[in-house]
PDB file of N, CA and C in Angstrom:
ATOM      1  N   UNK A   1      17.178 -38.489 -25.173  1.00  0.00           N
ATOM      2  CA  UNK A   1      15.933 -38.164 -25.807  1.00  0.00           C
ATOM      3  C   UNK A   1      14.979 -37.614 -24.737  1.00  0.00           C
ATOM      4  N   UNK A   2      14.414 -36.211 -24.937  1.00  0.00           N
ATOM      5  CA  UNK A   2      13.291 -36.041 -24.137  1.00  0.00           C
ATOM      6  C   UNK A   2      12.277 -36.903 -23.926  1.00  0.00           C
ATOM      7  N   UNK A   3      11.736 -36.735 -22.398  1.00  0.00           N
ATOM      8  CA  UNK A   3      10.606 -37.568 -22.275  1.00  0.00           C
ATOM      9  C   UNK A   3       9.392 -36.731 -22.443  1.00  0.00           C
ATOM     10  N   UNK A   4       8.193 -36.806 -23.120  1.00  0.00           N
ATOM     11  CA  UNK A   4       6.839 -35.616 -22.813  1.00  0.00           C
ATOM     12  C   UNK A   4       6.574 -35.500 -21.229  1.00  0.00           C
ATOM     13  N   UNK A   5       6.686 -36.396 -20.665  1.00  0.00           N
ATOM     14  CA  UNK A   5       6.047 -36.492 -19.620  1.00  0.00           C
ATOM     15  C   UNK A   5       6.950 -35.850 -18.243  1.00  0.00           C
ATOM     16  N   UNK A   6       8.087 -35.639 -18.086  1.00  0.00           N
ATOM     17  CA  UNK A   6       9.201 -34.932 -17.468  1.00  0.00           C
ATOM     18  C   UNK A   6       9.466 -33.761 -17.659  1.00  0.00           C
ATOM     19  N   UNK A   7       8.927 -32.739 -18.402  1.00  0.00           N
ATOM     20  CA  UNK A   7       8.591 -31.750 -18.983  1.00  0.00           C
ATOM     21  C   UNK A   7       8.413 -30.745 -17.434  1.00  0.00           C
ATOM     22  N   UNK A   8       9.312 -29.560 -17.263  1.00  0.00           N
ATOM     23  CA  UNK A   8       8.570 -28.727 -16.162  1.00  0.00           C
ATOM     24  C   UNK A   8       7.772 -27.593 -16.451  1.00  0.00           C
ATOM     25  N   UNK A   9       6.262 -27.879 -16.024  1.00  0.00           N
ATOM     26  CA  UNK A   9       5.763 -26.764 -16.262  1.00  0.00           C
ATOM     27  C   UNK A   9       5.489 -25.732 -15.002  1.00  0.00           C
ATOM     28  N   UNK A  10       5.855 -25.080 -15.713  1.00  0.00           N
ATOM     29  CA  UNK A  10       5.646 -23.559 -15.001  1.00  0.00           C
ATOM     30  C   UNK A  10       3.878 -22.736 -14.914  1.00  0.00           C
ATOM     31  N   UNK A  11       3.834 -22.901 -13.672  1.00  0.00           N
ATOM     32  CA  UNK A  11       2.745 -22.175 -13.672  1.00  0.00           C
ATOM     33  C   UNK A  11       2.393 -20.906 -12.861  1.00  0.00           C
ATOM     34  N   UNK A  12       1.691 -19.874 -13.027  1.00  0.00           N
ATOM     35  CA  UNK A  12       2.192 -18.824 -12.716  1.00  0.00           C
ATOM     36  C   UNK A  12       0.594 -18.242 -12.474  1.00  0.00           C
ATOM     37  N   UNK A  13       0.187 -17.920 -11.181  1.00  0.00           N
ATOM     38  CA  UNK A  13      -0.719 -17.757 -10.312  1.00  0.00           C
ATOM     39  C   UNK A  13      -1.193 -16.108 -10.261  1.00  0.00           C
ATOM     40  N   UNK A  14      -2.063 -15.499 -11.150  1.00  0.00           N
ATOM     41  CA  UNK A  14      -1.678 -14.044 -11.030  1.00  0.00           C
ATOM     42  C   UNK A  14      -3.436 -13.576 -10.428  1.00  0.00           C
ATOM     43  N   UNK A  15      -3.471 -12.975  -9.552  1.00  0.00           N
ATOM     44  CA  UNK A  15      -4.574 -12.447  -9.457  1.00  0.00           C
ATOM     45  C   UNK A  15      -4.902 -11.328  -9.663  1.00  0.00           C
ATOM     46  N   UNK A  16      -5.861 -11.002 -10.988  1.00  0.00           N
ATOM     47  CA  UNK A  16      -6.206  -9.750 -11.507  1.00  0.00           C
ATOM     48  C   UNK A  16      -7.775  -8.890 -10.441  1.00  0.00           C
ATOM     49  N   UNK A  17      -8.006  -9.910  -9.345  1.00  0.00           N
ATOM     50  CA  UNK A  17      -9.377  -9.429  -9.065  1.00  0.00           C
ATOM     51  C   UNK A  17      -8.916  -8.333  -7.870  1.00  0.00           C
ATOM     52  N   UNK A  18      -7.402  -8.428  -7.512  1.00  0.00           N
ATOM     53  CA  UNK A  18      -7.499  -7.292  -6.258  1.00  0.00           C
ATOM     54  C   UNK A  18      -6.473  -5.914  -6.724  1.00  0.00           C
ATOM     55  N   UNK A  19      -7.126  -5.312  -6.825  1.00  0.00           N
ATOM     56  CA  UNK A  19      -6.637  -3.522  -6.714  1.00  0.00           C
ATOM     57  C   UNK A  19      -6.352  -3.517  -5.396  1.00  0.00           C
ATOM     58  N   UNK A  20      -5.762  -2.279  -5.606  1.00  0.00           N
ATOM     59  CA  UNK A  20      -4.890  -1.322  -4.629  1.00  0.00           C
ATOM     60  C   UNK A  20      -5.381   0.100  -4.305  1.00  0.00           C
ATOM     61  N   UNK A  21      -6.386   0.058  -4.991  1.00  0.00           N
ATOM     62  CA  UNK A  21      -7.021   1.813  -5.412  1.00  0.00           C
ATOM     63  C   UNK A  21      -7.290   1.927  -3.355  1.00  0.00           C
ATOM     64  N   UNK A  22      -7.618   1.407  -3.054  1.00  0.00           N
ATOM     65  CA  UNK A  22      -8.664   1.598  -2.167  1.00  0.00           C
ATOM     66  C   UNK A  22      -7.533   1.407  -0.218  1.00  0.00           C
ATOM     67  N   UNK A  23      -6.118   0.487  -1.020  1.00  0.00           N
ATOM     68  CA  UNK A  23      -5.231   0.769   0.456  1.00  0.00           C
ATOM     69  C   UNK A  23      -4.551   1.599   0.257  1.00  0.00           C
ATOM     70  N   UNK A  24      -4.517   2.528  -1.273  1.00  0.00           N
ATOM     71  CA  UNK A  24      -3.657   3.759  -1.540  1.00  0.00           C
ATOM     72  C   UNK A  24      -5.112   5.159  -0.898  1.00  0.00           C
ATOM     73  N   UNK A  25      -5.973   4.877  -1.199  1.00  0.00           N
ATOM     74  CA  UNK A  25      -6.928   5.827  -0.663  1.00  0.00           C
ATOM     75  C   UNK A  25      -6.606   5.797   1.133  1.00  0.00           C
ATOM     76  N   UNK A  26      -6.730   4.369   1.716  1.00  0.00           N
ATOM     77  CA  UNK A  26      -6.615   4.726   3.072  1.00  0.00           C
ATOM     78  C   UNK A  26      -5.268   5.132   3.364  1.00  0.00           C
ATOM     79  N   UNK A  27      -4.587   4.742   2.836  1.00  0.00           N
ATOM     80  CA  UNK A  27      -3.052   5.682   3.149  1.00  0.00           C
ATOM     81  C   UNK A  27      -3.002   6.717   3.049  1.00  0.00           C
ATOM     82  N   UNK A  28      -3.305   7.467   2.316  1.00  0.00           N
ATOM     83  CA  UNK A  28      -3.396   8.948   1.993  1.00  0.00           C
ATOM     84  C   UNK A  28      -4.157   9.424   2.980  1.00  0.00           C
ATOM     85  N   UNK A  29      -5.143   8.814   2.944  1.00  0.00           N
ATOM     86  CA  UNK A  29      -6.140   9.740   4.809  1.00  0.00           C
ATOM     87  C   UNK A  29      -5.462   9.633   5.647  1.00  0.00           C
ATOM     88  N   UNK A  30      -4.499   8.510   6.030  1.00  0.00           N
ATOM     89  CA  UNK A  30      -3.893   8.565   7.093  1.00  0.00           C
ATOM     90  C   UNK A  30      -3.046   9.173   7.400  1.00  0.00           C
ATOM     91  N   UNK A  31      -2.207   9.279   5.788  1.00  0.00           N
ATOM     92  CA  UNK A  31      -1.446  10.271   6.052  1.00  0.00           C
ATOM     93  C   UNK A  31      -1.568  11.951   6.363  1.00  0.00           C
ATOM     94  N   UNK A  32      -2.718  12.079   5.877  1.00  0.00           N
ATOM     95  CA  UNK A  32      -3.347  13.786   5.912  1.00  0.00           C
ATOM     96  C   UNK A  32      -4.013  14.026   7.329  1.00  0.00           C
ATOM     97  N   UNK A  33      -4.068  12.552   7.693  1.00  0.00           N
ATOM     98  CA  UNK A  33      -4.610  12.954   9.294  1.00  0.00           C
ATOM     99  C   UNK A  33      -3.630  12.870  10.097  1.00  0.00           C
ATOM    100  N   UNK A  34      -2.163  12.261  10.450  1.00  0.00           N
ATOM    101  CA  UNK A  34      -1.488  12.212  10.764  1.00  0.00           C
ATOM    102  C   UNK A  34      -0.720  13.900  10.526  1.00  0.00           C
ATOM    103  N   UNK A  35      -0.516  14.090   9.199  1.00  0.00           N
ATOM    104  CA  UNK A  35      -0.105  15.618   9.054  1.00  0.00           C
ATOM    105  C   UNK A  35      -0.446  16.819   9.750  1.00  0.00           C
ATOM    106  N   UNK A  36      -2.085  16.866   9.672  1.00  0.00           N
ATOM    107  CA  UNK A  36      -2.645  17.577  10.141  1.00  0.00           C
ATOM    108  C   UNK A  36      -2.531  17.447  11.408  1.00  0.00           C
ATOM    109  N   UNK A  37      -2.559  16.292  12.238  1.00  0.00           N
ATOM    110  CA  UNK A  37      -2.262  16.335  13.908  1.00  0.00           C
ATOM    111  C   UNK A  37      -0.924  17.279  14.522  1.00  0.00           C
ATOM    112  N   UNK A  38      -0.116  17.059  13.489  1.00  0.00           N
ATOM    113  CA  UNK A  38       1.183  17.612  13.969  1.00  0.00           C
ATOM    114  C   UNK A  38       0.891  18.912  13.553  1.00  0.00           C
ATOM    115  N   UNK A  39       0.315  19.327  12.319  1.00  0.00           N
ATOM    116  CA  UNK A  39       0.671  20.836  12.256  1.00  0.00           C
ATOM    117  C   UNK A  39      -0.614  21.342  13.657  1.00  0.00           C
ATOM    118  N   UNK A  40      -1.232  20.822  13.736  1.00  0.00           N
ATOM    119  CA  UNK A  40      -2.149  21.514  14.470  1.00  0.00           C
ATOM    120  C   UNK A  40      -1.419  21.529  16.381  1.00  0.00           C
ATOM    121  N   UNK A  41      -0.645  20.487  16.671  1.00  0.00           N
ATOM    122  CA  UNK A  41       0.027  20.291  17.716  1.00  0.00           C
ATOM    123  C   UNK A  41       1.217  21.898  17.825  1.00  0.00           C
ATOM    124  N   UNK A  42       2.089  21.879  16.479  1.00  0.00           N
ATOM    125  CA  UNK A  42       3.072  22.755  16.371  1.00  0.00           C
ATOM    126  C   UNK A  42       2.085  24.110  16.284  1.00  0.00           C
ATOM    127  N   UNK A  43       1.021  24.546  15.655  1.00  0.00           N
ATOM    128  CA  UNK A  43       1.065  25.560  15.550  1.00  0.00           C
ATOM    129  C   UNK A  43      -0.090  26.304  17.504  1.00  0.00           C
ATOM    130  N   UNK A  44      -0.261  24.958  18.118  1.00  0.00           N
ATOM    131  CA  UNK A  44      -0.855  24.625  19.357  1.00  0.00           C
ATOM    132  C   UNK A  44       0.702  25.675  20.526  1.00  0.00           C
ATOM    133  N   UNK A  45       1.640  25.183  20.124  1.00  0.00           N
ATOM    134  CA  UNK A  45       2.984  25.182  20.796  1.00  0.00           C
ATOM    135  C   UNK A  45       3.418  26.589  20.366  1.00  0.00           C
ATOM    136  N   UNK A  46       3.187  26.962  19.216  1.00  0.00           N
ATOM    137  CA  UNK A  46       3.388  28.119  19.285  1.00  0.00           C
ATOM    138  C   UNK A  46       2.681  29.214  19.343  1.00  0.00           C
ATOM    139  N   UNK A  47       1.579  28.649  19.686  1.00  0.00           N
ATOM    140  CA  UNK A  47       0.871  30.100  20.637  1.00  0.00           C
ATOM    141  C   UNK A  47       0.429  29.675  22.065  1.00  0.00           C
ATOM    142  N   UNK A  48       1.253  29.028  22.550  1.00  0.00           N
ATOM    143  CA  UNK A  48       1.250  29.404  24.047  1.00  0.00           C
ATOM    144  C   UNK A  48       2.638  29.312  24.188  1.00  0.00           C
ATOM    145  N   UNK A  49       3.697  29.577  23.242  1.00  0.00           N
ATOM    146  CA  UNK A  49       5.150  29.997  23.519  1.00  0.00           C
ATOM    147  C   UNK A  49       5.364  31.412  24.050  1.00  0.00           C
TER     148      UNK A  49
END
């Protein structure tokens, strides 16, 4: 016979207060600044080739 009291509850911890908007924004700069370093390095290299 079940007991009520032996019962496992599951509880499940979700936090709706943190977005992502804002470490997908700094990724993207980083990445466009990172991009831009290199093209500006390569196109650096090829005019003093």
């Amino acid at each position: 016979m079940a007991q009520p009291g032996l019962q496992k509850k599951n509880i499940v911890k979700t936090e709706d207060n943190s977005t992502l908007k804002g470490t997908l924004a700094s990724v993207f700069l980083l990445g466009f600044f990172l991009i831009a370093t290199w093209v500006g390095v390569y196109f650096l290299f090829l005019d003093r080739f």
